[in-house]
N, C-alpha and C. Protein backbone atom coordinates (compact mmCIF):
# COMPACT_ATOMS: atom_id res chain seq x y z
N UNK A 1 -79.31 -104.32 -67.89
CA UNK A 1 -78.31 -105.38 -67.91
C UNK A 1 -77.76 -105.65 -66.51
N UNK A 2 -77.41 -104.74 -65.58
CA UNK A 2 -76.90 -104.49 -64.52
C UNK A 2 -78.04 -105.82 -63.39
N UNK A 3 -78.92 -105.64 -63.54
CA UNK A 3 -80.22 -105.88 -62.73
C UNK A 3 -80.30 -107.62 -63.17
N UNK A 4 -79.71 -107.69 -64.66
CA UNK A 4 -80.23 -109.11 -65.06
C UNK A 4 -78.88 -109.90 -64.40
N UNK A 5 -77.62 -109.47 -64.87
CA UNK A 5 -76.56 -109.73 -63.99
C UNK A 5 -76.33 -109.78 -62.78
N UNK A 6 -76.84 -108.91 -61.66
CA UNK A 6 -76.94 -109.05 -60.20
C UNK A 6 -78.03 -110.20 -59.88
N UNK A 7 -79.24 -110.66 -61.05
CA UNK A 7 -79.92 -111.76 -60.39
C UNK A 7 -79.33 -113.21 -61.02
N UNK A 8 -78.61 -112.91 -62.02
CA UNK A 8 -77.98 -113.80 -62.36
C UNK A 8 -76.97 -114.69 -61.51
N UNK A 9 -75.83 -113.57 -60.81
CA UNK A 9 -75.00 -113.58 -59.34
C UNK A 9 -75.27 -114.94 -57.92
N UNK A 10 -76.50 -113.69 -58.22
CA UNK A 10 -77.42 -114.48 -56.46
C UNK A 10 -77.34 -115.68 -56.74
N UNK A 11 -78.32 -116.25 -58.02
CA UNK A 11 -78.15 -117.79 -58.61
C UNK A 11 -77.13 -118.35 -58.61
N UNK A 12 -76.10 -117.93 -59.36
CA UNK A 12 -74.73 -118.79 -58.97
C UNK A 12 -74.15 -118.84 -57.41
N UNK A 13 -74.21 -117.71 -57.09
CA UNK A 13 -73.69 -117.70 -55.70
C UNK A 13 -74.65 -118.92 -54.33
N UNK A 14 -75.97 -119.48 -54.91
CA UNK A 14 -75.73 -120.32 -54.18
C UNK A 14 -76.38 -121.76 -54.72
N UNK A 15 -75.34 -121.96 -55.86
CA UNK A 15 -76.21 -123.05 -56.60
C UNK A 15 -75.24 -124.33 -55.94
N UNK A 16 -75.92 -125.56 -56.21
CA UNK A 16 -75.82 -126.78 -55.28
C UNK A 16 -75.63 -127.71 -56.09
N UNK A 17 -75.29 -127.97 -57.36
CA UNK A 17 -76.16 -129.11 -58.53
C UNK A 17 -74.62 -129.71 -58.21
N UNK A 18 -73.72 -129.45 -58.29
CA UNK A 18 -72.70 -130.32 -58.31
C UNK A 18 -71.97 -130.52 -56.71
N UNK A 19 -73.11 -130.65 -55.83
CA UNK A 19 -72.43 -130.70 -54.20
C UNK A 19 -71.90 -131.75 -53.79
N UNK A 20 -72.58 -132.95 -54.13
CA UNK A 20 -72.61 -134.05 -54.05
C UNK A 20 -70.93 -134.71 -54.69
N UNK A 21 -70.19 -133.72 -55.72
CA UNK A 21 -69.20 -134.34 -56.01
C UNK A 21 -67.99 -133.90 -55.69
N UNK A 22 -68.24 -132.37 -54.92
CA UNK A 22 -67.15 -131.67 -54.10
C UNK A 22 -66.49 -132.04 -52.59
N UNK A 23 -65.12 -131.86 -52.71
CA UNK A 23 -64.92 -132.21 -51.17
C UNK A 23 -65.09 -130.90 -50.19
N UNK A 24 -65.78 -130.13 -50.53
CA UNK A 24 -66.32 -128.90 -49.53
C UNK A 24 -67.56 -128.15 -50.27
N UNK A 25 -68.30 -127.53 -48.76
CA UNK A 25 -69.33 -126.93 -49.18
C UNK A 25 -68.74 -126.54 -50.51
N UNK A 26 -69.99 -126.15 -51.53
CA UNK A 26 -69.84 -125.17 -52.31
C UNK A 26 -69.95 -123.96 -52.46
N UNK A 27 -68.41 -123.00 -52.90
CA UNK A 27 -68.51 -121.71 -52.57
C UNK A 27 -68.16 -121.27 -54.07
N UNK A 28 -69.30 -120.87 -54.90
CA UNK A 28 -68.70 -120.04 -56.09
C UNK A 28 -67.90 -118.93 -56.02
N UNK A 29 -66.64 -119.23 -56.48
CA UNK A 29 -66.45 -117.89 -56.32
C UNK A 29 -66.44 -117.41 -58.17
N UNK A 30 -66.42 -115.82 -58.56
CA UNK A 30 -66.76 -115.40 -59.68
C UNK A 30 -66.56 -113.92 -59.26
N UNK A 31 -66.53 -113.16 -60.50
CA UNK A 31 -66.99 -111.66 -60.15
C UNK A 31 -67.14 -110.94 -61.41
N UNK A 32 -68.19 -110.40 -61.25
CA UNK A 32 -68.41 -109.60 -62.88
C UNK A 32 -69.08 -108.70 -62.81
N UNK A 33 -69.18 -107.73 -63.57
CA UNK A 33 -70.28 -106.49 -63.58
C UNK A 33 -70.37 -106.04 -65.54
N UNK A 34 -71.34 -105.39 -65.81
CA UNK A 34 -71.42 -105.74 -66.88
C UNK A 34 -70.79 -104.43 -67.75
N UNK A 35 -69.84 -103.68 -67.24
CA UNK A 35 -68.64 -102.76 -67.87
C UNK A 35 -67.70 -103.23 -68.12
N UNK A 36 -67.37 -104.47 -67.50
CA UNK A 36 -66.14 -105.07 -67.62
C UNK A 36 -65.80 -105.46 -68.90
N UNK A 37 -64.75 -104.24 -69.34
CA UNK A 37 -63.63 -105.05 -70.62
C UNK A 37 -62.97 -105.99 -70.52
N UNK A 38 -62.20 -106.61 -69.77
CA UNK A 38 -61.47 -107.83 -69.83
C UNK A 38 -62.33 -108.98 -69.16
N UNK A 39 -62.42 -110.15 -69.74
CA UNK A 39 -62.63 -111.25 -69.21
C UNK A 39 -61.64 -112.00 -68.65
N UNK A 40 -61.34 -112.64 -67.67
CA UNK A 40 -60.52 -113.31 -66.94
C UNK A 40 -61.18 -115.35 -67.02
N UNK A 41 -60.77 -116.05 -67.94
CA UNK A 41 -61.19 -117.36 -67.79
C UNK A 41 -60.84 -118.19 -67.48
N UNK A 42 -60.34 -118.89 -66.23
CA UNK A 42 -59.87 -119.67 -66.43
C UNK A 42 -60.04 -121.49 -65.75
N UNK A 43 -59.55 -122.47 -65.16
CA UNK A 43 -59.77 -123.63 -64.21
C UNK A 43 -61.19 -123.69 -63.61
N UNK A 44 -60.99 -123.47 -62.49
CA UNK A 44 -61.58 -123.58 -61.21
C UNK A 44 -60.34 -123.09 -59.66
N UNK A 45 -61.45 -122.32 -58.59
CA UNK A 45 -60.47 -122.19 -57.94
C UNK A 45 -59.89 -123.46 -57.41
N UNK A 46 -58.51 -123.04 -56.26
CA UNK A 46 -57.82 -123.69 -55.79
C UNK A 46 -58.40 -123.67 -54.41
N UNK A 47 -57.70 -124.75 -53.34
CA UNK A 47 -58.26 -124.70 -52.28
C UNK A 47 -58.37 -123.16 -51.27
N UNK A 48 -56.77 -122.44 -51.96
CA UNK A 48 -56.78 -121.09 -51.23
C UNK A 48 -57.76 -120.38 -51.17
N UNK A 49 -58.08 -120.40 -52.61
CA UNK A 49 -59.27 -119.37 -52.85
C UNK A 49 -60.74 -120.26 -52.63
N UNK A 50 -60.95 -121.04 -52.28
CA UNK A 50 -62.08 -121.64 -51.82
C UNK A 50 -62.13 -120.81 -50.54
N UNK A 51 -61.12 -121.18 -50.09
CA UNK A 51 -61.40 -120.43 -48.27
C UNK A 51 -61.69 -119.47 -48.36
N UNK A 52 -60.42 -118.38 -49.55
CA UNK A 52 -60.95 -116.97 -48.85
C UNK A 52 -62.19 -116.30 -49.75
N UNK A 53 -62.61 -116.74 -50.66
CA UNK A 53 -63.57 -116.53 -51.43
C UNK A 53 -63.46 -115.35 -52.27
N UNK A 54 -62.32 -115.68 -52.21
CA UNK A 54 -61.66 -114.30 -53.21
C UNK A 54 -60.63 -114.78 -54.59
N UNK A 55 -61.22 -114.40 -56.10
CA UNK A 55 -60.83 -115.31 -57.01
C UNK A 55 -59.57 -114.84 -57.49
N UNK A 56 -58.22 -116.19 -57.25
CA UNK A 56 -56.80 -115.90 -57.99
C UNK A 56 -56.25 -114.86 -56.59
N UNK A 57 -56.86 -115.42 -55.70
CA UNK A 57 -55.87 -115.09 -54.51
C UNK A 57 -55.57 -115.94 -54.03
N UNK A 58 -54.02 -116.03 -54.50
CA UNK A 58 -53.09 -117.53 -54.46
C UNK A 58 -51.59 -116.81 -55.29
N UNK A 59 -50.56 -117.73 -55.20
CA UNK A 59 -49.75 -117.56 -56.06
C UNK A 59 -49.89 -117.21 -57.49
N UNK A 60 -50.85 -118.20 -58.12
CA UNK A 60 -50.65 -118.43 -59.86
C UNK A 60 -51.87 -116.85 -59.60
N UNK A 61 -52.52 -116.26 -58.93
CA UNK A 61 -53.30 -114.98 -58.81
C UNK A 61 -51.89 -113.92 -59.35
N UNK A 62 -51.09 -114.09 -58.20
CA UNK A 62 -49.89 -113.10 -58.19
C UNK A 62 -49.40 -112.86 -59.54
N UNK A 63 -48.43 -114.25 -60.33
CA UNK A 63 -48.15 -114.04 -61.39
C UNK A 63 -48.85 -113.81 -62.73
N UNK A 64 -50.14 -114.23 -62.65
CA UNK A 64 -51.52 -113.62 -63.44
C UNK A 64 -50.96 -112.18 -63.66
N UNK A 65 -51.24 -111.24 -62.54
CA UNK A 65 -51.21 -109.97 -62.59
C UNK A 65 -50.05 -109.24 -62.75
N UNK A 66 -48.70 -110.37 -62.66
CA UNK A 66 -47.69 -110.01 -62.90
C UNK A 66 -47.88 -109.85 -64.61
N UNK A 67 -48.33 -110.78 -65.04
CA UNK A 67 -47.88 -110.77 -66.61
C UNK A 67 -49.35 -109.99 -66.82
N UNK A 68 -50.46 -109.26 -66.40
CA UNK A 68 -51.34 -108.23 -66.87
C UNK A 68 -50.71 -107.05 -66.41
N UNK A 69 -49.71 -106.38 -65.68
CA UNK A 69 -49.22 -105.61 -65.45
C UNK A 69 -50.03 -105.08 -64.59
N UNK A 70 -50.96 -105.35 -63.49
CA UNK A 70 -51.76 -104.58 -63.15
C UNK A 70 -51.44 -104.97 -61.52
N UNK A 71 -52.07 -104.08 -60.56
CA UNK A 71 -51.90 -104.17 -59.59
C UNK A 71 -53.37 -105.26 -58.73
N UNK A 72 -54.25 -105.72 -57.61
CA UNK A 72 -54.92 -105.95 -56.69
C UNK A 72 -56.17 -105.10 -57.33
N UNK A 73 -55.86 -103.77 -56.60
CA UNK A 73 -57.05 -102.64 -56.93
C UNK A 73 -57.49 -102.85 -58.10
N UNK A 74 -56.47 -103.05 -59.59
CA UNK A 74 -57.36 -102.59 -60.64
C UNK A 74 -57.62 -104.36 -60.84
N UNK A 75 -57.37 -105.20 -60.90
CA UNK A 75 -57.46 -106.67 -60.88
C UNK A 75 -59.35 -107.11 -60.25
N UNK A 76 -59.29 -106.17 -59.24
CA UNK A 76 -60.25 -107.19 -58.60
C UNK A 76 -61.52 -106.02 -58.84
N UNK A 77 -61.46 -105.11 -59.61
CA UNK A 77 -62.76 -103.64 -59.96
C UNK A 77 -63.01 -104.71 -61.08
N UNK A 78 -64.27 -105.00 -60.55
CA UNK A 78 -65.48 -105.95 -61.33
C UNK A 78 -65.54 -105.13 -62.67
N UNK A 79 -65.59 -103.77 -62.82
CA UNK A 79 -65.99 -102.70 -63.99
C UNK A 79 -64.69 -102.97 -64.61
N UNK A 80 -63.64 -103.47 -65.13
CA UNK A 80 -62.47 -103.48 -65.08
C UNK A 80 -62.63 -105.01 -65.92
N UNK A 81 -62.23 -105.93 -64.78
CA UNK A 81 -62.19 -107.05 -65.21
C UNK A 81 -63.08 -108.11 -64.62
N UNK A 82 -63.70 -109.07 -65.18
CA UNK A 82 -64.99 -110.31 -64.86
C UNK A 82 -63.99 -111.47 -64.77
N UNK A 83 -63.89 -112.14 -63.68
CA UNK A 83 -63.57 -113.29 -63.11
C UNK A 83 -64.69 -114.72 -63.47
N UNK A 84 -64.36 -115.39 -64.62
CA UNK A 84 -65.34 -116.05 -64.95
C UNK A 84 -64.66 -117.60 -65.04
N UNK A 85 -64.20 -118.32 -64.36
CA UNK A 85 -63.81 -119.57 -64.30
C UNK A 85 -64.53 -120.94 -64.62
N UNK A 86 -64.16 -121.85 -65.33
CA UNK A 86 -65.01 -122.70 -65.68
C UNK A 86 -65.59 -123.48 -65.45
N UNK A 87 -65.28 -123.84 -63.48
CA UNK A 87 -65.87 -124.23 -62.78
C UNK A 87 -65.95 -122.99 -61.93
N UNK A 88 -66.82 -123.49 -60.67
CA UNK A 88 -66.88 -122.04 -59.93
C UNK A 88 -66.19 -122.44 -58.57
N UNK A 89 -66.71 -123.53 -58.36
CA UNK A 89 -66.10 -124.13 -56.85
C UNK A 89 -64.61 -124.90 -57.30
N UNK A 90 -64.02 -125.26 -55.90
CA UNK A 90 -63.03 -125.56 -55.74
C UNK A 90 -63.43 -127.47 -55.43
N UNK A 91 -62.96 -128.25 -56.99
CA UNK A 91 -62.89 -129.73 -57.50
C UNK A 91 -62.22 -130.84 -56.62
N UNK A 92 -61.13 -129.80 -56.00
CA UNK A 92 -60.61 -131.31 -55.64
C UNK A 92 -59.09 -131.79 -56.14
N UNK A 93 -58.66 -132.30 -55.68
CA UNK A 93 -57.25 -132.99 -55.94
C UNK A 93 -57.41 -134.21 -56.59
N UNK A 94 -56.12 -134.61 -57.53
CA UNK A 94 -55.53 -136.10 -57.62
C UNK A 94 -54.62 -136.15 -57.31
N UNK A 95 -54.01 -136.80 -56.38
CA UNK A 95 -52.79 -137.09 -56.07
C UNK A 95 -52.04 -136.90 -56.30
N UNK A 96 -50.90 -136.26 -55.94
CA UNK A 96 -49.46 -135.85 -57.37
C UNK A 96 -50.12 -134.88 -58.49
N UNK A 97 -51.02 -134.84 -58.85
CA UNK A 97 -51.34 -134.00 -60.54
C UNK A 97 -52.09 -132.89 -60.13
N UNK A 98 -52.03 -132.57 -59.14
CA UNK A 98 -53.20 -131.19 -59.15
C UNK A 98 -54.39 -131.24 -58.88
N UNK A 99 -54.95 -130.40 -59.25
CA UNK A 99 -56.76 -130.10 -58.92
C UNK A 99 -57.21 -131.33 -60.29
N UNK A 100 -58.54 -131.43 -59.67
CA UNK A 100 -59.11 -131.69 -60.79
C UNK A 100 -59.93 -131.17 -61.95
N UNK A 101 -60.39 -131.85 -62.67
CA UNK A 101 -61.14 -130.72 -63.94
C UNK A 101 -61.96 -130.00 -62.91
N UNK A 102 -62.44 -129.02 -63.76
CA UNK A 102 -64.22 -128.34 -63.53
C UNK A 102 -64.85 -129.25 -63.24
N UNK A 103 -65.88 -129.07 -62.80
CA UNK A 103 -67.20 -129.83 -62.66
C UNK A 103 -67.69 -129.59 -64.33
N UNK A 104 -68.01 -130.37 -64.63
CA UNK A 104 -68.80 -129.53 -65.97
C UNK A 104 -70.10 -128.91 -66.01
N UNK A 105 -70.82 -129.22 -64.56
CA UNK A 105 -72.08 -128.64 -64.72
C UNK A 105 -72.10 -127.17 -64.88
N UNK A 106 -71.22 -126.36 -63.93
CA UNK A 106 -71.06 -125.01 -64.07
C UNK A 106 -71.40 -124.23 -65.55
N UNK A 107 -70.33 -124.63 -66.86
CA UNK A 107 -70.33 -124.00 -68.08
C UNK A 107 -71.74 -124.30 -68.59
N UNK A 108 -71.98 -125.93 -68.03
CA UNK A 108 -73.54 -126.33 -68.94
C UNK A 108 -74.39 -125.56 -68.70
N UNK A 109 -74.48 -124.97 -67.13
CA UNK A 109 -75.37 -124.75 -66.34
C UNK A 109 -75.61 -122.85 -66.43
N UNK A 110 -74.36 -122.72 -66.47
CA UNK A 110 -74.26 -121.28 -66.58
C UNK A 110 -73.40 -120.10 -67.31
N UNK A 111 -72.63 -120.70 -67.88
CA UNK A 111 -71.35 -119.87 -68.62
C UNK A 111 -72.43 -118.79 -70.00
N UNK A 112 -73.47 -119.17 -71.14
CA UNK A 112 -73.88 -118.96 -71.91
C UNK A 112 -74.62 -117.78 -71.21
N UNK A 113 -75.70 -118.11 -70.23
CA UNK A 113 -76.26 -116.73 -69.79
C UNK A 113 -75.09 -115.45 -69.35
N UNK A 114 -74.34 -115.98 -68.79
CA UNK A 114 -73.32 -115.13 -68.13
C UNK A 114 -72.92 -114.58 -69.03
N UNK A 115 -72.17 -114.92 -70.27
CA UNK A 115 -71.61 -114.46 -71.30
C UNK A 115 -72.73 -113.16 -71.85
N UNK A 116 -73.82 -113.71 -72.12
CA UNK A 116 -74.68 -112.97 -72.78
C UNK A 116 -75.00 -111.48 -71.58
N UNK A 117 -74.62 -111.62 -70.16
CA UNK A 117 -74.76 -110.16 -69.49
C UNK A 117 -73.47 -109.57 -69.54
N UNK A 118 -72.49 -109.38 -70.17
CA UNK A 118 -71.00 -109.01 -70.30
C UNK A 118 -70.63 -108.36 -71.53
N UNK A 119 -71.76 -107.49 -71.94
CA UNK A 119 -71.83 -107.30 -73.47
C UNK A 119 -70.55 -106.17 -73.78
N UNK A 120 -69.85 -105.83 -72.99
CA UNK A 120 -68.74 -104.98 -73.02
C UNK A 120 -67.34 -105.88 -73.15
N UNK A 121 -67.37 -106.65 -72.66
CA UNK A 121 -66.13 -107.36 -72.80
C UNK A 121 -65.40 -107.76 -74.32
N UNK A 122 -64.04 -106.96 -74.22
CA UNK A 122 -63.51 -107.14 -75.83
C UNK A 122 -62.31 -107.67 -75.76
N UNK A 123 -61.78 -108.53 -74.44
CA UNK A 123 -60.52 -109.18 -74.57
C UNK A 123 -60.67 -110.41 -73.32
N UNK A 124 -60.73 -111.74 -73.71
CA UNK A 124 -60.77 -112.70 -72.78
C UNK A 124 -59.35 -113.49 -72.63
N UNK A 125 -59.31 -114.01 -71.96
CA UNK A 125 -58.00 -113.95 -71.15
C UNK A 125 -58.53 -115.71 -71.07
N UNK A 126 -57.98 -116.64 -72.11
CA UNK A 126 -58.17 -118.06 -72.04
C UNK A 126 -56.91 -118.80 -71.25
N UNK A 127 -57.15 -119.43 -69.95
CA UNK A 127 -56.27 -119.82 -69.02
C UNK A 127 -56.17 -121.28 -69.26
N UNK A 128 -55.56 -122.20 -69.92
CA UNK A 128 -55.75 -123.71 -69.61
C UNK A 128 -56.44 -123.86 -70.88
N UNK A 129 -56.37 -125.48 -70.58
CA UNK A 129 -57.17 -126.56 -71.48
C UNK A 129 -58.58 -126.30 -71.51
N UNK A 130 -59.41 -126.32 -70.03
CA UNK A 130 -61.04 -126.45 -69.83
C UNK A 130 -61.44 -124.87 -70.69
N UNK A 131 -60.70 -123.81 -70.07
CA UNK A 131 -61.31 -122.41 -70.94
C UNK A 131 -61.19 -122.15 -72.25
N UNK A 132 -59.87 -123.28 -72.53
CA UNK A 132 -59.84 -122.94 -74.55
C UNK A 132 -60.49 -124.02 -75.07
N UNK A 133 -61.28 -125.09 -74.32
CA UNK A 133 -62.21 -125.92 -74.91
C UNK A 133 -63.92 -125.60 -74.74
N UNK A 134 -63.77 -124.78 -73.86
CA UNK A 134 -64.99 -123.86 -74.10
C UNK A 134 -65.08 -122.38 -75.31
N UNK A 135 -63.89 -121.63 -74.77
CA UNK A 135 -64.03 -120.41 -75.56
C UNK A 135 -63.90 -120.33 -76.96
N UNK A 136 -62.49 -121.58 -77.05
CA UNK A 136 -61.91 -121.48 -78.31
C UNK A 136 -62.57 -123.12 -79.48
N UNK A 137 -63.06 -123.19 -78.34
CA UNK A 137 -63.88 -124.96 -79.40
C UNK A 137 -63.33 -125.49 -80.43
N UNK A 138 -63.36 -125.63 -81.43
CA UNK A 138 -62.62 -126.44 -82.51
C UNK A 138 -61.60 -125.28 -82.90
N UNK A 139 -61.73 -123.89 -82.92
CA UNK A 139 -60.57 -123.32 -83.70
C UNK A 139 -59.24 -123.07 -82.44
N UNK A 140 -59.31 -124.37 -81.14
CA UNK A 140 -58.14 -124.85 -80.92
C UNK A 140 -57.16 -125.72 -81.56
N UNK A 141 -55.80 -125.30 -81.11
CA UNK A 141 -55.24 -126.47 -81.74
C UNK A 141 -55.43 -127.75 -81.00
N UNK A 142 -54.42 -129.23 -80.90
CA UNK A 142 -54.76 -130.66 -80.50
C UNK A 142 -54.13 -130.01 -78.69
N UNK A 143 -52.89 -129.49 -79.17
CA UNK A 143 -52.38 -129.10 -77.71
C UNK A 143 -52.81 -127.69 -76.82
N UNK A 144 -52.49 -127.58 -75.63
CA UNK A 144 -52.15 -126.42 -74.97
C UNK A 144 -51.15 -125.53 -76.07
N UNK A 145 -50.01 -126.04 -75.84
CA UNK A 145 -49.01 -125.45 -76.49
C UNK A 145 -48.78 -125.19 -77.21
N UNK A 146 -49.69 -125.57 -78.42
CA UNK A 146 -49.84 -125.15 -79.66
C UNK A 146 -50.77 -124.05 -79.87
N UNK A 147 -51.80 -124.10 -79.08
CA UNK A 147 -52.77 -123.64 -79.42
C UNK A 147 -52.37 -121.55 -78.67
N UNK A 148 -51.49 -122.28 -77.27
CA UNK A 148 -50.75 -120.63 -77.06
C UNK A 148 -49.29 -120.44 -78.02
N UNK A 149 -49.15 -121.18 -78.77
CA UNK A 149 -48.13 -120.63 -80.05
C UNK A 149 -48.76 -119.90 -80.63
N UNK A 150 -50.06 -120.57 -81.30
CA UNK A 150 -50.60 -119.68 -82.32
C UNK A 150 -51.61 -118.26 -81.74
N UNK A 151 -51.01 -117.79 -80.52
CA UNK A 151 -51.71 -116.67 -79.87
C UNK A 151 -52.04 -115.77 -81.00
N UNK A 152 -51.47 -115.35 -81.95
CA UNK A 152 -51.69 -113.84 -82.86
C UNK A 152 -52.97 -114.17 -83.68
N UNK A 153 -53.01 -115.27 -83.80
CA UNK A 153 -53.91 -115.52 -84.44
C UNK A 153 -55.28 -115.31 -84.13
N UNK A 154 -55.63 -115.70 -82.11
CA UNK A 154 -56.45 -115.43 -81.82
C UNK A 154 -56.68 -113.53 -81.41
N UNK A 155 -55.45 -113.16 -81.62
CA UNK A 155 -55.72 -111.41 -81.36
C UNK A 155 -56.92 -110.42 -81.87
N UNK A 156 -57.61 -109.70 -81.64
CA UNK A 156 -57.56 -109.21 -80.45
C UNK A 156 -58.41 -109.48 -79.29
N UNK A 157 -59.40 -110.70 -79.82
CA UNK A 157 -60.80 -110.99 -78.95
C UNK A 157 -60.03 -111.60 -77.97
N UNK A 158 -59.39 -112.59 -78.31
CA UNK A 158 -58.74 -114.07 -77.31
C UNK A 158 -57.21 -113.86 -77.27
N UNK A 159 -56.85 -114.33 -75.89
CA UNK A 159 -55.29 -114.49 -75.98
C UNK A 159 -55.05 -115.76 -75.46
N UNK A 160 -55.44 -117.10 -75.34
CA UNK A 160 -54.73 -118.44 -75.41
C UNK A 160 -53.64 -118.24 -74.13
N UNK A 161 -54.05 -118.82 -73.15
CA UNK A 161 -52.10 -118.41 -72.10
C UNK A 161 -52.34 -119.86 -71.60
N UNK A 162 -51.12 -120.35 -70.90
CA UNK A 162 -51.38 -121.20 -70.12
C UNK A 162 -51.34 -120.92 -68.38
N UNK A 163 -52.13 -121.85 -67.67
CA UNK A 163 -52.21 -121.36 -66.25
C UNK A 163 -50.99 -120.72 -66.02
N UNK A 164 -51.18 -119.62 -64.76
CA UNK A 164 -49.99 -119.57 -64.26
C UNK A 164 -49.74 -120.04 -62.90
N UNK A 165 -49.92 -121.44 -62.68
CA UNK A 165 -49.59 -121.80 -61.87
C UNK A 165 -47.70 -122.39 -61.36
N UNK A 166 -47.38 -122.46 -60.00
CA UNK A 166 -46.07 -122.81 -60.24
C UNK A 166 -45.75 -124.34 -60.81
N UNK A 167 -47.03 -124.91 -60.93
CA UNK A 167 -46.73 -126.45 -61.84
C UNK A 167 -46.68 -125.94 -63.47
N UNK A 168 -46.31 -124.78 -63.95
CA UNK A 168 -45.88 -124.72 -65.25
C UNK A 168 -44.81 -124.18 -65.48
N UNK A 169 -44.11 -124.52 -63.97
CA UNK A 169 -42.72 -123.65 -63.92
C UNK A 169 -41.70 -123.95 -65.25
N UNK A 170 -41.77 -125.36 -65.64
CA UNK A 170 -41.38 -126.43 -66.45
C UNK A 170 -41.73 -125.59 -67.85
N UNK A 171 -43.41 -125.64 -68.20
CA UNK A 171 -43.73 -125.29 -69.23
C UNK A 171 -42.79 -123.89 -69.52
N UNK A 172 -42.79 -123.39 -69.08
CA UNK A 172 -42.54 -121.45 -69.10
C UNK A 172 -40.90 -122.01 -68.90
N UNK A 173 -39.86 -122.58 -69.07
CA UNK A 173 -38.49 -122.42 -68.96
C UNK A 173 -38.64 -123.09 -70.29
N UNK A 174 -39.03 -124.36 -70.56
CA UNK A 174 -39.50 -124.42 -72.16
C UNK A 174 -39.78 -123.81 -73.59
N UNK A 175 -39.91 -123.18 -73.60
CA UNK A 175 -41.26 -121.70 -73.94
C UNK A 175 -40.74 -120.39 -73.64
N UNK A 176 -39.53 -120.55 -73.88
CA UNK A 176 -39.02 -119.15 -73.72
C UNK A 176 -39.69 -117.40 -74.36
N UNK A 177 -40.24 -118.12 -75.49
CA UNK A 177 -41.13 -116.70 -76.54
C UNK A 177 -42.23 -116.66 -75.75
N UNK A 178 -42.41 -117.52 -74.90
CA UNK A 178 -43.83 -117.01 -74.53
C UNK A 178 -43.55 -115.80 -73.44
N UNK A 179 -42.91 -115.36 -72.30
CA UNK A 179 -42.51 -114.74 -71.99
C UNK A 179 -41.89 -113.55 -72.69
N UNK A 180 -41.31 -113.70 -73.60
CA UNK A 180 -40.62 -112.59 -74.38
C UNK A 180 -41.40 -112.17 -75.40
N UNK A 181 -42.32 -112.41 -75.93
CA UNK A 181 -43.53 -111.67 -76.86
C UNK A 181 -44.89 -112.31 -76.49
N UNK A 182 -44.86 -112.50 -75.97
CA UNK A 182 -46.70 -113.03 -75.48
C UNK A 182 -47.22 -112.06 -74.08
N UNK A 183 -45.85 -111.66 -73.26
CA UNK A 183 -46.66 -111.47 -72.55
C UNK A 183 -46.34 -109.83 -72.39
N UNK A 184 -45.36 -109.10 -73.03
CA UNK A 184 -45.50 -107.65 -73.54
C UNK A 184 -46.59 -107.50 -74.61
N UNK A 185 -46.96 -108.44 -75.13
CA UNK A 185 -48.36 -108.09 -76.43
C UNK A 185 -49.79 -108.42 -74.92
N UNK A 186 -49.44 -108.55 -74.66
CA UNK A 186 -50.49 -108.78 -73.42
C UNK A 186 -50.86 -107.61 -72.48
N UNK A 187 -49.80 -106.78 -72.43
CA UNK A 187 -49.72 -105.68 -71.14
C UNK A 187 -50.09 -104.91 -71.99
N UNK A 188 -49.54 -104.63 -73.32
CA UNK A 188 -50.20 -103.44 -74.27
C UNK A 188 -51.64 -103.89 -74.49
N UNK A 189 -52.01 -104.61 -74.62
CA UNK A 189 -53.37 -104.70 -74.95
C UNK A 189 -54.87 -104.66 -73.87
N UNK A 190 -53.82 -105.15 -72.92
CA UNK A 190 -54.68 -104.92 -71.48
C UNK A 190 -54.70 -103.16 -70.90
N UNK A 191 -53.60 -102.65 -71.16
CA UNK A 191 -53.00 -101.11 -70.95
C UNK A 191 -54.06 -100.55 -71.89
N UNK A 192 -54.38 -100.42 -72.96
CA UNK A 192 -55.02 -100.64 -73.95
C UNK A 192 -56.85 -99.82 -73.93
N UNK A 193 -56.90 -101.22 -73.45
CA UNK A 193 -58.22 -101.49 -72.88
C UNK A 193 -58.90 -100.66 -71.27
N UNK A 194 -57.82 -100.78 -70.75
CA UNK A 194 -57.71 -99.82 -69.14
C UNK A 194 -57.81 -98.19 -69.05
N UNK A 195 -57.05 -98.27 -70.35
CA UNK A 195 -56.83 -96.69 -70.66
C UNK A 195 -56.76 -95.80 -69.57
């Protein structure tokens, strides 16, 4: 598995199919090894992490790991946790609103093999709209916000969160339970899993 996953890697690491619609080279970033219990899913990077080629090293990285309880070291041990985003490169801006979607070629192109070398993974970590319309497909709800209300539901495979970026500063003062039982059922289950 190890061997099918490291050639799997190389491939993503320098695939080109969506170059043409990026405003910078394309730099996948990703990270996985095939021990990894937690899956990490989420956007596409941001411009930070385009540069440094290091995934969720940025702010919304920080508070990620704030609400997994975990530190850098155990965050970024591939055996640990798989960094699997739903685009790989860094999309692009709209004006005022943020990045833009994924590319979609990425998931078309590669998410299914990937999945299938990760045969350890027993808790994915659904970030956003693009990862719970891949992971969670119709047994999402219509919203974001609904669909991380009904978190227990997806327990223990899936946990539904929304980004943590500081553009959900809004959402999360809103949403007060989500903080106060979403994200202690989160640290136990990640604690859990880490053992």
């Amino acid at each position: 598995m190890t061997d099918d996953l490291d050639r799997l890697l190389a491939e993503i690491r320098v695939c080109r199919i969506c170059a043409a619609h990026l405003p910078c080279e394309p730099r996948p970033v990703l990270a996985a090894a095939p021990a990894a219990r937690i899956l990490v899913a989420g956007h596409a990077p941001g411009i930070r992490v385009q540069r440094s080629g290091i995934p969720w090293d940025d702010p919304s990285g920080d508070r990620l790991r704030e609400w997994l309880g975990v530190d850098r070291d155990i965050f970024y041990d591939p055996d640990r946790f798989a960094i699997v985003p739903m685009g790989f490169c860094y999309p692009g801006t709209v004006k005022g609103s943020g990045d833009l979607p994924p590319r979609p070629e990425c998931a078309a192109t590669w998410h299914s093999r990937l999945m299938a070398t990760l045969p350890n993974v027993a808790f994915t970590l659904v970030l956003g709209r693009y990862a719970q319309e891949w992971h969670l497909g119709d047994n999402r709800e219509r919203t974001l916000t609904a669909t991380v209300a009904r978190w227990q539901d997806y327990m223990p495979r899936y946990l539904p969160l929304p980004h943590p970026s500081g553009r959900n500063n809004g959402w999360l003062a809103r949403n007060p339970w989500f903080e106060a039982e979403v994200i202690p059922a989160l640290r136990n289950r990640v604690a859990g899993l880490l053992g």
